[in-house]
C-alpha atoms as a PDB file:
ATOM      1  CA  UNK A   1     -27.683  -9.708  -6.305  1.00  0.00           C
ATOM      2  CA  UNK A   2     -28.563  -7.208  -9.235  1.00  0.00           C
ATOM      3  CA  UNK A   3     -25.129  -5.802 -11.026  1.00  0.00           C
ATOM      4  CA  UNK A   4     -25.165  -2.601  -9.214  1.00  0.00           C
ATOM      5  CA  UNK A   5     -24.068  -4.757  -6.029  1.00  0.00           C
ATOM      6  CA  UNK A   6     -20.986  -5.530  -7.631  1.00  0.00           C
ATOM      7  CA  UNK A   7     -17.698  -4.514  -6.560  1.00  0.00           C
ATOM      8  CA  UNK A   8     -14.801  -3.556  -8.746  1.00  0.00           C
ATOM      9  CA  UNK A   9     -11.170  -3.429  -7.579  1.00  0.00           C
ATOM     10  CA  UNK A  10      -8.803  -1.537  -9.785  1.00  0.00           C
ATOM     11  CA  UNK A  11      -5.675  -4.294 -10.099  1.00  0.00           C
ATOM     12  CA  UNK A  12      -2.298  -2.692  -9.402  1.00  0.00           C
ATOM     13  CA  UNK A  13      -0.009  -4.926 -11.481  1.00  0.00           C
ATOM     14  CA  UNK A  14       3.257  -4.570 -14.279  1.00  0.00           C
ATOM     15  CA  UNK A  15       1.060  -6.090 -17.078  1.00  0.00           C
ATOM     16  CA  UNK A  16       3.104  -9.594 -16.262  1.00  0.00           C
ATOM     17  CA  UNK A  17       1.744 -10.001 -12.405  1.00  0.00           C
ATOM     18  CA  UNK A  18      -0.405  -8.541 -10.052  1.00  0.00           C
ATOM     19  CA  UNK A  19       1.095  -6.444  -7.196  1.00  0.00           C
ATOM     20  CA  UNK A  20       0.513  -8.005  -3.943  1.00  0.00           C
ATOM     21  CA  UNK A  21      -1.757  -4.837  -2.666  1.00  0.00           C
ATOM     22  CA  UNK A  22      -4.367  -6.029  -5.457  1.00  0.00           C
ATOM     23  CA  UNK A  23      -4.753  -9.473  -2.915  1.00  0.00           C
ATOM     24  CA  UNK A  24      -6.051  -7.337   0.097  1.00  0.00           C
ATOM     25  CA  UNK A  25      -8.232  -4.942  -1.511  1.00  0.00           C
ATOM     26  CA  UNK A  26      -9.853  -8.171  -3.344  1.00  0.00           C
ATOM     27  CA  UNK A  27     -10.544  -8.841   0.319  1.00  0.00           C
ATOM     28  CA  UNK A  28     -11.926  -5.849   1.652  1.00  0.00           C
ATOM     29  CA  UNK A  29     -13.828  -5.886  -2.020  1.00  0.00           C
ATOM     30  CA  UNK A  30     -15.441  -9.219  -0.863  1.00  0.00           C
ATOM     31  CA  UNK A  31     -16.508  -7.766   2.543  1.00  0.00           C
ATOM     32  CA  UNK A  32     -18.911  -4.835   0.621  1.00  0.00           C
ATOM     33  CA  UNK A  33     -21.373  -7.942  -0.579  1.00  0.00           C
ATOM     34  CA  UNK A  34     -21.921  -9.024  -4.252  1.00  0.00           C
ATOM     35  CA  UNK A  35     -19.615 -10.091  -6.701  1.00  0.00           C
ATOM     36  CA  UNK A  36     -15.776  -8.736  -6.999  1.00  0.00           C
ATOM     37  CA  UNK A  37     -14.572  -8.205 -10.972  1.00  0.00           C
ATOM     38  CA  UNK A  38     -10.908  -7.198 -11.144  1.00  0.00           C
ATOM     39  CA  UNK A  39     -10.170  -4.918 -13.843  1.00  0.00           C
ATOM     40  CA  UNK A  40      -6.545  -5.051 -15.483  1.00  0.00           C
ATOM     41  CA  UNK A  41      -5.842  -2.243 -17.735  1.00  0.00           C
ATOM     42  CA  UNK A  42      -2.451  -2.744 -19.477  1.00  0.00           C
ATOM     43  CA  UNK A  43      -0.419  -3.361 -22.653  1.00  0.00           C
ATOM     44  CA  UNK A  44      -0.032  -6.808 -23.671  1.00  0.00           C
ATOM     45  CA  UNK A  45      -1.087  -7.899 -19.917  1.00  0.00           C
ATOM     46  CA  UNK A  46      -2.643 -11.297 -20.663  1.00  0.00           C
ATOM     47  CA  UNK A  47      -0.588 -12.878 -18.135  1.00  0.00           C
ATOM     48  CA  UNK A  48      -1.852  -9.927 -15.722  1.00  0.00           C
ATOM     49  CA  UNK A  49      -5.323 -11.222 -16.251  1.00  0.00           C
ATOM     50  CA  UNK A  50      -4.672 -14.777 -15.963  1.00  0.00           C
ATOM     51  CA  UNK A  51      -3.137 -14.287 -12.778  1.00  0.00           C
ATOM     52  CA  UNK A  52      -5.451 -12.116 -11.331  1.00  0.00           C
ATOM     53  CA  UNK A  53      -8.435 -15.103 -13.029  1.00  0.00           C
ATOM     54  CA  UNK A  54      -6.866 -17.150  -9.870  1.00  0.00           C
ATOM     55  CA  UNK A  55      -7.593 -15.130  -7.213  1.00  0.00           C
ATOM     56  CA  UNK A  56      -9.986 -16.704  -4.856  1.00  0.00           C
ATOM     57  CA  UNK A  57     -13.085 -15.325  -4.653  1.00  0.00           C
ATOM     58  CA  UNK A  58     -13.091 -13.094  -8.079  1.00  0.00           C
ATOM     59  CA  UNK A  59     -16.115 -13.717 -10.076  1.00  0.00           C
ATOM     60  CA  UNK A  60     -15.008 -12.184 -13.047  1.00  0.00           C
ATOM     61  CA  UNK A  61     -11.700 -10.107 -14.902  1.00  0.00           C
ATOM     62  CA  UNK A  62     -12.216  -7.530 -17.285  1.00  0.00           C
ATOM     63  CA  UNK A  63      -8.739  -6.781 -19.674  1.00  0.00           C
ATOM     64  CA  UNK A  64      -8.547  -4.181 -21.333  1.00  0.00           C
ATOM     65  CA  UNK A  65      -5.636  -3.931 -23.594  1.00  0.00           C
ATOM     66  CA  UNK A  66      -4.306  -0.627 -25.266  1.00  0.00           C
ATOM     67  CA  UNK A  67      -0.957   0.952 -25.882  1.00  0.00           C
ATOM     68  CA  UNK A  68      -2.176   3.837 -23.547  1.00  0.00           C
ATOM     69  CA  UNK A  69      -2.242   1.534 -20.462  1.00  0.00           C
ATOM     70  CA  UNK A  70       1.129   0.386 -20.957  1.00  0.00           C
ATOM     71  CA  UNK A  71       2.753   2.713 -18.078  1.00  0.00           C
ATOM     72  CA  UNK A  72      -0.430   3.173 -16.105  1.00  0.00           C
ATOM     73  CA  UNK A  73      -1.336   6.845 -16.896  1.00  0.00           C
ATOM     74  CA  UNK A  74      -4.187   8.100 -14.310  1.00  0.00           C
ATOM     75  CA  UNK A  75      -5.692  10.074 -16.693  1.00  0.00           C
ATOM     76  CA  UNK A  76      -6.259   6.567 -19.105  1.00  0.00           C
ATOM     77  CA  UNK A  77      -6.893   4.367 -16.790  1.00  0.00           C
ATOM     78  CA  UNK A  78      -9.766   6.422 -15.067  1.00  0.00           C
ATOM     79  CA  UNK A  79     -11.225   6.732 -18.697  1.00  0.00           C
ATOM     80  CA  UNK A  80     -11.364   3.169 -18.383  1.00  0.00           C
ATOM     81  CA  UNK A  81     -12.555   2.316 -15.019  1.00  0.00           C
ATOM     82  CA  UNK A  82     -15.429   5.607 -15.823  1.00  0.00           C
ATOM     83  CA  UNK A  83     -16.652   3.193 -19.204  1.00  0.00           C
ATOM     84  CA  UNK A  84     -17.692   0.465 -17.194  1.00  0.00           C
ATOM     85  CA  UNK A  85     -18.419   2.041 -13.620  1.00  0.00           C
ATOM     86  CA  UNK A  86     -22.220   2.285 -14.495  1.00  0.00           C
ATOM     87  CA  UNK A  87     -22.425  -1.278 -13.461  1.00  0.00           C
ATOM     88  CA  UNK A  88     -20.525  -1.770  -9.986  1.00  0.00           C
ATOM     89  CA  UNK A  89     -22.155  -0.088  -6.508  1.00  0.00           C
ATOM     90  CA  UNK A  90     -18.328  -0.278  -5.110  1.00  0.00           C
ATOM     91  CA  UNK A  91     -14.790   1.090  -6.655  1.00  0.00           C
ATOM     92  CA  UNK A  92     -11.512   0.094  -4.969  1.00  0.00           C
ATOM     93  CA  UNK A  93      -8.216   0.771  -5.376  1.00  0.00           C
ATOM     94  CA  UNK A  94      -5.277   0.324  -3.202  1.00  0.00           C
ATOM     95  CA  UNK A  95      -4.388   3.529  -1.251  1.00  0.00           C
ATOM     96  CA  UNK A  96      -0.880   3.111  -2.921  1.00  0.00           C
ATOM     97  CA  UNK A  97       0.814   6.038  -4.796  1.00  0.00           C
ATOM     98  CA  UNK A  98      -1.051   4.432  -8.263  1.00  0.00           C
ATOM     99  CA  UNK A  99      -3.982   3.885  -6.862  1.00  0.00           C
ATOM    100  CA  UNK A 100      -4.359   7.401  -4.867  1.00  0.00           C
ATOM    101  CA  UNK A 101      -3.645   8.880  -8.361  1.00  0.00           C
ATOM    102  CA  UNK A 102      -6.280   7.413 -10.203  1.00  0.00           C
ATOM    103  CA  UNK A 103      -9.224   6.904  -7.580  1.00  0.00           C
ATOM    104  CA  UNK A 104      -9.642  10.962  -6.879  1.00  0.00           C
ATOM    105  CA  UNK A 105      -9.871  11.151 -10.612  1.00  0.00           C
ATOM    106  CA  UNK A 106     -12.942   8.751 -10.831  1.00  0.00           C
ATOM    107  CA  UNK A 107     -14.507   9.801  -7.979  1.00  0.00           C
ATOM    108  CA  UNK A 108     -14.568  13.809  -9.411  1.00  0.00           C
ATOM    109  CA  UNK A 109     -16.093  12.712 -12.437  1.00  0.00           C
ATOM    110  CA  UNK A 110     -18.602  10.282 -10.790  1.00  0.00           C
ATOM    111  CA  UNK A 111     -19.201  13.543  -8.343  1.00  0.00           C
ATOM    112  CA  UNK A 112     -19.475  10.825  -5.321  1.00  0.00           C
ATOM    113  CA  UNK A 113     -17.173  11.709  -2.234  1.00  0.00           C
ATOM    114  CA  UNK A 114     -14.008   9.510  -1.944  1.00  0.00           C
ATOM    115  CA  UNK A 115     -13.975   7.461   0.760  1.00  0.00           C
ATOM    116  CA  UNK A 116      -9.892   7.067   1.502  1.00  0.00           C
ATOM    117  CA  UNK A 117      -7.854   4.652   3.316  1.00  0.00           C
ATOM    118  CA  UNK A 118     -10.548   2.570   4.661  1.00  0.00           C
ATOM    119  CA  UNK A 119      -9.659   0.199   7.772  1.00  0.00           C
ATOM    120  CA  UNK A 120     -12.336  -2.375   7.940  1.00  0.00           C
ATOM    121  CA  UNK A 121     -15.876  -2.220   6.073  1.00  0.00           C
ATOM    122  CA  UNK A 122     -18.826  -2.503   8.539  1.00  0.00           C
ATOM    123  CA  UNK A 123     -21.565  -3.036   5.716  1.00  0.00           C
ATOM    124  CA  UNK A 124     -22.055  -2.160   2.371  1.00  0.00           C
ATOM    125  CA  UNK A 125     -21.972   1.449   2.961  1.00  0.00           C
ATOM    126  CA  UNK A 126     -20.120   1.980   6.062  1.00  0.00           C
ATOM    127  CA  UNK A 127     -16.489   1.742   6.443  1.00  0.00           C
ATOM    128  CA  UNK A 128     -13.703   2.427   9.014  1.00  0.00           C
ATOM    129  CA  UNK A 129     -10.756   4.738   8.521  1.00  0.00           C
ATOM    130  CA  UNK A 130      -7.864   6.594  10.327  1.00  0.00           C
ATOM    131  CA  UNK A 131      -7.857   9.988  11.272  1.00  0.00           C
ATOM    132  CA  UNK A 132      -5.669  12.488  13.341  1.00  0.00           C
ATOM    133  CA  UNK A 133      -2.335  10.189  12.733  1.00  0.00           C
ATOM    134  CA  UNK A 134      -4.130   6.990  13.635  1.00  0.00           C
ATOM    135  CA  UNK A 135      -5.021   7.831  17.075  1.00  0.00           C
ATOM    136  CA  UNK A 136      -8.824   7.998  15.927  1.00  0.00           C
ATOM    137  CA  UNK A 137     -11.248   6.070  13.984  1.00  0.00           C
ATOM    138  CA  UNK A 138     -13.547   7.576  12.465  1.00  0.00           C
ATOM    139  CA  UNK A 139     -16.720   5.894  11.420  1.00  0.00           C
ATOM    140  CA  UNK A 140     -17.996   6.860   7.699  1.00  0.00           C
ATOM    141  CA  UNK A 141     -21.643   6.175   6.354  1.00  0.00           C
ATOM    142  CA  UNK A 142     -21.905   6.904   2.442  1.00  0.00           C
ATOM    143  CA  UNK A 143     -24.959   7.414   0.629  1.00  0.00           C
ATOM    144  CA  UNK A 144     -23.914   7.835  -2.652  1.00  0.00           C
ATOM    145  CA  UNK A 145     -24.719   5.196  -5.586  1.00  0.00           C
ATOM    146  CA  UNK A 146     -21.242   4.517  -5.949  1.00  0.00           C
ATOM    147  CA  UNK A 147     -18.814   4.183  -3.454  1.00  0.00           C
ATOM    148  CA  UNK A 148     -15.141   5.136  -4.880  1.00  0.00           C
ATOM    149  CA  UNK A 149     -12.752   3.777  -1.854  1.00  0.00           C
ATOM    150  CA  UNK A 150      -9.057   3.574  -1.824  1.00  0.00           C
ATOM    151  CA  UNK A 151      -7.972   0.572   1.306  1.00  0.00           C
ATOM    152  CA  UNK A 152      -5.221   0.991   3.148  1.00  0.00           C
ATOM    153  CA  UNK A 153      -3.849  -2.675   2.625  1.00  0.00           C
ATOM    154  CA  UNK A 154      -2.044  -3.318   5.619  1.00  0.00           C
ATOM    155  CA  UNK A 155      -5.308  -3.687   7.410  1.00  0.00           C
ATOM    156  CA  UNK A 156      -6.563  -6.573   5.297  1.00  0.00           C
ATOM    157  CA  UNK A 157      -5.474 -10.033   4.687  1.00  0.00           C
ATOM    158  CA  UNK A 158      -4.408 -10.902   1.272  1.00  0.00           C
ATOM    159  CA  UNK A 159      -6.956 -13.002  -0.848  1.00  0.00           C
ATOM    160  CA  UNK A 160      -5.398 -16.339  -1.830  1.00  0.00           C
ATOM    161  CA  UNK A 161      -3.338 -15.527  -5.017  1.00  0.00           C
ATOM    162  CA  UNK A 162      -4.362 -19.295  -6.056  1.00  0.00           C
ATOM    163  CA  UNK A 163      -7.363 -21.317  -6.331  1.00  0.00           C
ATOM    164  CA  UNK A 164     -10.076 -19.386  -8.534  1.00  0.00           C
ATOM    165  CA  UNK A 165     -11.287 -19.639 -12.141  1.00  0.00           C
ATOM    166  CA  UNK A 166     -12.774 -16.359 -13.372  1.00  0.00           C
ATOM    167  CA  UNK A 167     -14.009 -15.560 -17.002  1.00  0.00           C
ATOM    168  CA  UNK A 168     -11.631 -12.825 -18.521  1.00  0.00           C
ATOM    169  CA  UNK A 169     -13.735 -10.307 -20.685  1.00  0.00           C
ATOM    170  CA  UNK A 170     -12.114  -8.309 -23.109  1.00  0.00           C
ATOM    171  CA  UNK A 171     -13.899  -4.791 -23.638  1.00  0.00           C
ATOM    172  CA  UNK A 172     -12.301  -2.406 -26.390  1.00  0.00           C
ATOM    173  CA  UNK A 173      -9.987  -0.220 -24.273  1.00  0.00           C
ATOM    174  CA  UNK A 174     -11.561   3.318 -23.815  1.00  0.00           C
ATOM    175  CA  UNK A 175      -9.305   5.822 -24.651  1.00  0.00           C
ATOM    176  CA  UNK A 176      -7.810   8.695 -22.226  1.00  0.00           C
ATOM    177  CA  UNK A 177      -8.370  12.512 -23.124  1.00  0.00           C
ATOM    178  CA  UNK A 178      -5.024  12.765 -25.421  1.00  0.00           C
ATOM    179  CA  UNK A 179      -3.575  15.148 -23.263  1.00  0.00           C
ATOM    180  CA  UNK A 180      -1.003  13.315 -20.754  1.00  0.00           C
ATOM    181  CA  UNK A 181       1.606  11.281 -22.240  1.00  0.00           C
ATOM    182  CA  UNK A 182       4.586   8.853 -20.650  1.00  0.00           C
ATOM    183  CA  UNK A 183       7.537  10.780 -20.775  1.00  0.00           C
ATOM    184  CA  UNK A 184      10.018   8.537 -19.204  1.00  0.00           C
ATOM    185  CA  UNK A 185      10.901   7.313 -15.775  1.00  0.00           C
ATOM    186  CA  UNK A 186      13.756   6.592 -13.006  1.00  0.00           C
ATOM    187  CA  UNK A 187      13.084   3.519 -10.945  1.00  0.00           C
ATOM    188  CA  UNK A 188      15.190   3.084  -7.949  1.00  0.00           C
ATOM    189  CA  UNK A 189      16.786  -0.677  -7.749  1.00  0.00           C
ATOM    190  CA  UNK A 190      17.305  -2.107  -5.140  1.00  0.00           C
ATOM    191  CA  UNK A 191      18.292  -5.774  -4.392  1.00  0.00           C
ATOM    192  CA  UNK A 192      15.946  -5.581  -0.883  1.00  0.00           C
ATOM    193  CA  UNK A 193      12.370  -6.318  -0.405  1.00  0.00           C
ATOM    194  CA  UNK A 194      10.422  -3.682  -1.134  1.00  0.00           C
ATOM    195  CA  UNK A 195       9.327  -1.718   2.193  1.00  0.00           C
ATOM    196  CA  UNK A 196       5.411  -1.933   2.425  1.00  0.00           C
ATOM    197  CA  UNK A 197       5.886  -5.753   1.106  1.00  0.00           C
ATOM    198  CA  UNK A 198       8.689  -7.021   3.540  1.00  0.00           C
ATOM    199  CA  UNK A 199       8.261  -9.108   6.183  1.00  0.00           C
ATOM    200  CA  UNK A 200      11.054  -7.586   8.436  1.00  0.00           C
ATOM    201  CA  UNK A 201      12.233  -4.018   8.314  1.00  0.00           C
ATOM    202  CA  UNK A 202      15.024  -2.377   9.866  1.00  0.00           C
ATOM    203  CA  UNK A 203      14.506   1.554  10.161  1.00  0.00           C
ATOM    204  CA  UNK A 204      16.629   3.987  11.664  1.00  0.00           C
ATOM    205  CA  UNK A 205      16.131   7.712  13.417  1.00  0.00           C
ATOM    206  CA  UNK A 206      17.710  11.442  13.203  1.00  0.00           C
ATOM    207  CA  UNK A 207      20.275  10.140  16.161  1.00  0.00           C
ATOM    208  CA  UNK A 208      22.372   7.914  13.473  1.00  0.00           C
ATOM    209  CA  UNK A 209      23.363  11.528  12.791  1.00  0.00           C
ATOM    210  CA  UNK A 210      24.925  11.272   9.382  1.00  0.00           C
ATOM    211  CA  UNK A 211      24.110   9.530   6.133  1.00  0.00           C
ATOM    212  CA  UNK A 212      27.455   7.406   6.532  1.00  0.00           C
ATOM    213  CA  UNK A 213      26.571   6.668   9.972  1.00  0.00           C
ATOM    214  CA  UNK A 214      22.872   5.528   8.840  1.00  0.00           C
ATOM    215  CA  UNK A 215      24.711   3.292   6.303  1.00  0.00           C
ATOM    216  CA  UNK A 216      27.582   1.553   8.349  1.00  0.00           C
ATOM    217  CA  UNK A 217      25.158   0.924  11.526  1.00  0.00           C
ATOM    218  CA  UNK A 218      21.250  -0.380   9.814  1.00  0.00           C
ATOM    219  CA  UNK A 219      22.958  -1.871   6.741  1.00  0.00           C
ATOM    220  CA  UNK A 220      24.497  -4.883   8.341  1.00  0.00           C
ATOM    221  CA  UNK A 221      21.760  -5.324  10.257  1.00  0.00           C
ATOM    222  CA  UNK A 222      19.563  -5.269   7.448  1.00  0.00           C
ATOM    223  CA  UNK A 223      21.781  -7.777   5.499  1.00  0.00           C
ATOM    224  CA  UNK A 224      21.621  -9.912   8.649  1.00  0.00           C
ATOM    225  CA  UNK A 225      17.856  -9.827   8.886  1.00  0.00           C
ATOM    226  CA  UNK A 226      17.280  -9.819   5.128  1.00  0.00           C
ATOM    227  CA  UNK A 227      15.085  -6.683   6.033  1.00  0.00           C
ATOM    228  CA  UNK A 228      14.200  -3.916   3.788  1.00  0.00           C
ATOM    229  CA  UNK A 229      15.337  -0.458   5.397  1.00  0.00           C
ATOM    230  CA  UNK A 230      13.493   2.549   6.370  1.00  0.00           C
ATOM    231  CA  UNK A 231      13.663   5.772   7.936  1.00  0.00           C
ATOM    232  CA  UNK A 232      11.795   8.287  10.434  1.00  0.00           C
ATOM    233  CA  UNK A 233      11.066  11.594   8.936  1.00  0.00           C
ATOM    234  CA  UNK A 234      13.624  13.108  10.950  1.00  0.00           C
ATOM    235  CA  UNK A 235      15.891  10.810   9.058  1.00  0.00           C
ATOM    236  CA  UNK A 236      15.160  11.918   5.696  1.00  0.00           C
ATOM    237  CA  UNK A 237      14.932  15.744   6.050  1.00  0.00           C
ATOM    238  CA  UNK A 238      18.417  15.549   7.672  1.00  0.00           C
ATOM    239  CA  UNK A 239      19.131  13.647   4.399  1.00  0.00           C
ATOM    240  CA  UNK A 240      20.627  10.958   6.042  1.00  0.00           C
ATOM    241  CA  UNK A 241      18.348   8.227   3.922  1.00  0.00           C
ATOM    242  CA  UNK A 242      16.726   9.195   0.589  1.00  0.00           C
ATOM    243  CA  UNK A 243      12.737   9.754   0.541  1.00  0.00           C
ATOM    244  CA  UNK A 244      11.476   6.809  -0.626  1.00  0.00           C
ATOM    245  CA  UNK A 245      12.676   4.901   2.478  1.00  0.00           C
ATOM    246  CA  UNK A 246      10.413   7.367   4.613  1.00  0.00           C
ATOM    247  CA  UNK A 247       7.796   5.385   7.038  1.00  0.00           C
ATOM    248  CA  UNK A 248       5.131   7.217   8.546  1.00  0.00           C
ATOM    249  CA  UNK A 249       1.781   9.395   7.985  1.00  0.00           C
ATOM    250  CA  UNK A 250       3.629  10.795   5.263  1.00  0.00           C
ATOM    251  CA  UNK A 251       5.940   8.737   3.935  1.00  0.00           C
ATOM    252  CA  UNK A 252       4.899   4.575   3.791  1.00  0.00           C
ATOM    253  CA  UNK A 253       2.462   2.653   5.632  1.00  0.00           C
ATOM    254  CA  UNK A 254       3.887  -0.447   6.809  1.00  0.00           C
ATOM    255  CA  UNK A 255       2.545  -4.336   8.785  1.00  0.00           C
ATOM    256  CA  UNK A 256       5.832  -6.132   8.889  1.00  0.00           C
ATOM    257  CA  UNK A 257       6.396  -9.189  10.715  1.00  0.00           C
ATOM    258  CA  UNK A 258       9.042  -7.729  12.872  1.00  0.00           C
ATOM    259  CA  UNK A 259      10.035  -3.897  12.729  1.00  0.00           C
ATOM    260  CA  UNK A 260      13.269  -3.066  14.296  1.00  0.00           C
ATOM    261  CA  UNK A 261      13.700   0.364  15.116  1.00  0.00           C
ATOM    262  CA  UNK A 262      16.647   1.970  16.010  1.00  0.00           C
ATOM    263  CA  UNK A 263      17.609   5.964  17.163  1.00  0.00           C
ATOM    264  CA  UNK A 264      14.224   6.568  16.333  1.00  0.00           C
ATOM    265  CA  UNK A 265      11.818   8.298  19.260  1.00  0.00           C
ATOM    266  CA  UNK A 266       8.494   7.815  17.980  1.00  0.00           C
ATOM    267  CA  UNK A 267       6.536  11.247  16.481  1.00  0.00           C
ATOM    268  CA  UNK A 268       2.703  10.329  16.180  1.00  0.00           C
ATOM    269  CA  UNK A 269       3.714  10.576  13.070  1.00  0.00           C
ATOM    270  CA  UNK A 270       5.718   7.878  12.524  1.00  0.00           C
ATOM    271  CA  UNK A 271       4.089   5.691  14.670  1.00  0.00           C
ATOM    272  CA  UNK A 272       1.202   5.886  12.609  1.00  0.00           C
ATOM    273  CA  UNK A 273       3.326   4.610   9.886  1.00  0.00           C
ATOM    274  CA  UNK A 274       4.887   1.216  11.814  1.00  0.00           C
ATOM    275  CA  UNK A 275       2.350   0.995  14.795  1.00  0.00           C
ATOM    276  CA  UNK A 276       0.484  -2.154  13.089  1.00  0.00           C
ATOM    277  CA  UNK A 277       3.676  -4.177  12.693  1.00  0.00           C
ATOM    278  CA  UNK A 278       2.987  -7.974  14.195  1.00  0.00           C
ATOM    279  CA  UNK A 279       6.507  -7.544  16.610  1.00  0.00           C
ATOM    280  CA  UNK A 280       8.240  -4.003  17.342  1.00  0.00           C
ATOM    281  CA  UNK A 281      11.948  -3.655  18.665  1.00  0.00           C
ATOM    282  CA  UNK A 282      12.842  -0.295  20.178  1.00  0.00           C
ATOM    283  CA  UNK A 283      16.708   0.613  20.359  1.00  0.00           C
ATOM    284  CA  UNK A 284      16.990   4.227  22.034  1.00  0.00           C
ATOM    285  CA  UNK A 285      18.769   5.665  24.823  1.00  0.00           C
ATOM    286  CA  UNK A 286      16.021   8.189  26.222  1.00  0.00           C
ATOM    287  CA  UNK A 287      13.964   6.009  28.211  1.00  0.00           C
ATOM    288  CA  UNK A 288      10.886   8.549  28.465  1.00  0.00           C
ATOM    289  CA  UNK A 289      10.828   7.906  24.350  1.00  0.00           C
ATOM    290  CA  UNK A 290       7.406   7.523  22.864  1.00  0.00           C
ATOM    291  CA  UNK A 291       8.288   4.437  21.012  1.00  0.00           C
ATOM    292  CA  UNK A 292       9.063   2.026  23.466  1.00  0.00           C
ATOM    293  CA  UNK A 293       4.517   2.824  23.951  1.00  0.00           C
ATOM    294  CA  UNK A 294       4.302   0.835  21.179  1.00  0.00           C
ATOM    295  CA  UNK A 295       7.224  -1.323  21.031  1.00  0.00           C
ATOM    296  CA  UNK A 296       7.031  -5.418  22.370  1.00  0.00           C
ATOM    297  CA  UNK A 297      10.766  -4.892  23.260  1.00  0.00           C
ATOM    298  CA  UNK A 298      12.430  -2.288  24.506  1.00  0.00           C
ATOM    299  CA  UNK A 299      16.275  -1.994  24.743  1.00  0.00           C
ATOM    300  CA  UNK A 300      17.699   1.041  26.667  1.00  0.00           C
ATOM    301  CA  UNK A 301      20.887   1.630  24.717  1.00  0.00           C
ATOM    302  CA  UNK A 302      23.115   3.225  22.721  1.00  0.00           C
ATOM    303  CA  UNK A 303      22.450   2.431  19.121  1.00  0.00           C
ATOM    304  CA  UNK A 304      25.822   2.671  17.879  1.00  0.00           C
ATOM    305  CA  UNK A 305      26.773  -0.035  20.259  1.00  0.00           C
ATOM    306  CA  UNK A 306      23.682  -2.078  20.670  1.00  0.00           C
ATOM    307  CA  UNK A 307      23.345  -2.541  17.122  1.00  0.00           C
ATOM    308  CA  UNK A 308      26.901  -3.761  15.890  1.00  0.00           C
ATOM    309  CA  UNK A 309      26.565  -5.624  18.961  1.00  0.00           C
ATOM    310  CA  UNK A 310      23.130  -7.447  17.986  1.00  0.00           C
ATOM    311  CA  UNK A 311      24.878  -7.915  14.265  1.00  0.00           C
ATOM    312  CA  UNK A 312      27.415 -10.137  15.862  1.00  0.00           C
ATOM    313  CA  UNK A 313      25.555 -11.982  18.257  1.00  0.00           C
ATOM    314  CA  UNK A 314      23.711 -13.629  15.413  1.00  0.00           C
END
């Protein structure tokens, strides 16, 4: 295959490891033919790049080191990803918050159309992805020399984190525009697995009806489960649970292993959000509620006893 049928996926990483969502778009990378070259632009990231040398199936990872990488500006790291874009037919990043920050950026200055949130890839330049909430697929065919494409993880498996032996190039790091700089940030901590990563997740709906209910009923279940928590929309505009705990169109897309979900009644919206989770559990009293459509068990109840009851039993 000639250069141009090379695909490039745009690591998301903390300049120490690489992010789990970097292992499935290496595999939806793989499925667009050619080679796959991860790129790792950080600050002092070496042990980024060796990590991401071991991925099965990556031919090749380009690090490029600068100071300006160091907190993952958009504005730098599409400078970089636009220096060496000439020779890839493919750009992927993972339709995380990162990743849907910088990908737009390349894709303008490329003057390609963004193909977002892709599902499965059909060939080289056709590629599934969800429309209208998820209840639609829509089929996209893309005829421009580069394809810039953000994958929505949860529909791919992860490459193997282990077993390859790229080359690591080291370019000179191109250098942003000057005029963004890092300011400062507040992470949230939290001693849970983060939501899109966890393998179980406990979430709970608008009928916990307070913020100290939403606390005392999911959070010994979640400490019972070891399950990260989330929320329905509902949930969060009534401020019961804060916004980053949101699941749904518009708040996180998630694949757990087992999603409990408790008080909640199912909006499209949501279910959009939680529908491809492996095994769903349904707590709600309103029988005729959308979410036991999609749930694999259903239990007719009262949350606030069903739950401490469930908490005990185990």
């Amino acid at each position: 295959m000639s250069a141009l049928a090379n695909a490039l996926v745009v690591a998301e990483h903390d300049n120490a490891s690489i992010k789990p969502a970097t292992l499935n778009t290496v595999t939806a990378a793989a499925a667009c033919g050619g080679d796959v070259h991860v790129l790792i632009a950080g600050h002092n990231a070496a042990e980024a790049a060796k990590a991401a040398a071991q991925i099965a199936g990556v031919a090749k990872v380009i690090h490029a080191d600068g100071e300006g990488f160091a907190h993952g500006l958009a504005e730098n790291v599409a400078a970089q990803v636009l220096a060496i874009a000439s020779n890839y037919s493919h750009i992927l990043f993972p339709a995380t918050a990162s990743g849907k920050n910088v990908a737009p950026r390349v894709a303008s200055k490329l003057d390609v159309a963004q193909i977002s949130d892709i599902t499965k890839v059909d060939a080289a330049d056709t590629f599934e992805r969800p429309i209208y909430a998820g209840n639609a697929i829509a089929t996209v065919q893309s005829s421009d020399a580069t394809k810039v494409i953000t994958v929505r993880t949860t529909a791919f498996d992860p490459a193997a984190a282990s077993g390859g032996s790229a080359a690591v190039e080291t370019p000179a790091a191109a250098s942003g525009n000057g005029k963004s700089s890092f300011v400062g940030s507040e992470i949230a901590k939290s001693e849970r697995p983060e939501l899109t990563a966890a393998k179980i997740i406990v979430s709970g709906g608008r009928a916990l009806g307070s913020s100290e209910k939403f606390n005392e009923v999911m959070t010994p279940l979640a400490d019972k489960l070891g399950a990260a928590i989330g929320a329905s929309r509902a949930a969060v505009d009534a401020g019961y649970a804060p916004n980053d705990l949101q699941v749904g169109q518009t708040g996180k897309i998630v694949a757990s292993q087992l999603y409990v979900a408790a008080g909640i009644s199912g909006a499209i919206q949501h279910l959009a959000g939680m529908k491809d989770s492996k095994v769903i559990v349904a707590i709600n009293k309103d029988p005729e509620a959308p979410i036991f459509s999609v749930a694999d068990y259903g239990l007719e109840a009262d949350l606030f006893t069903a739950v401490p009851e469930l908490v005990s039993a185990m």
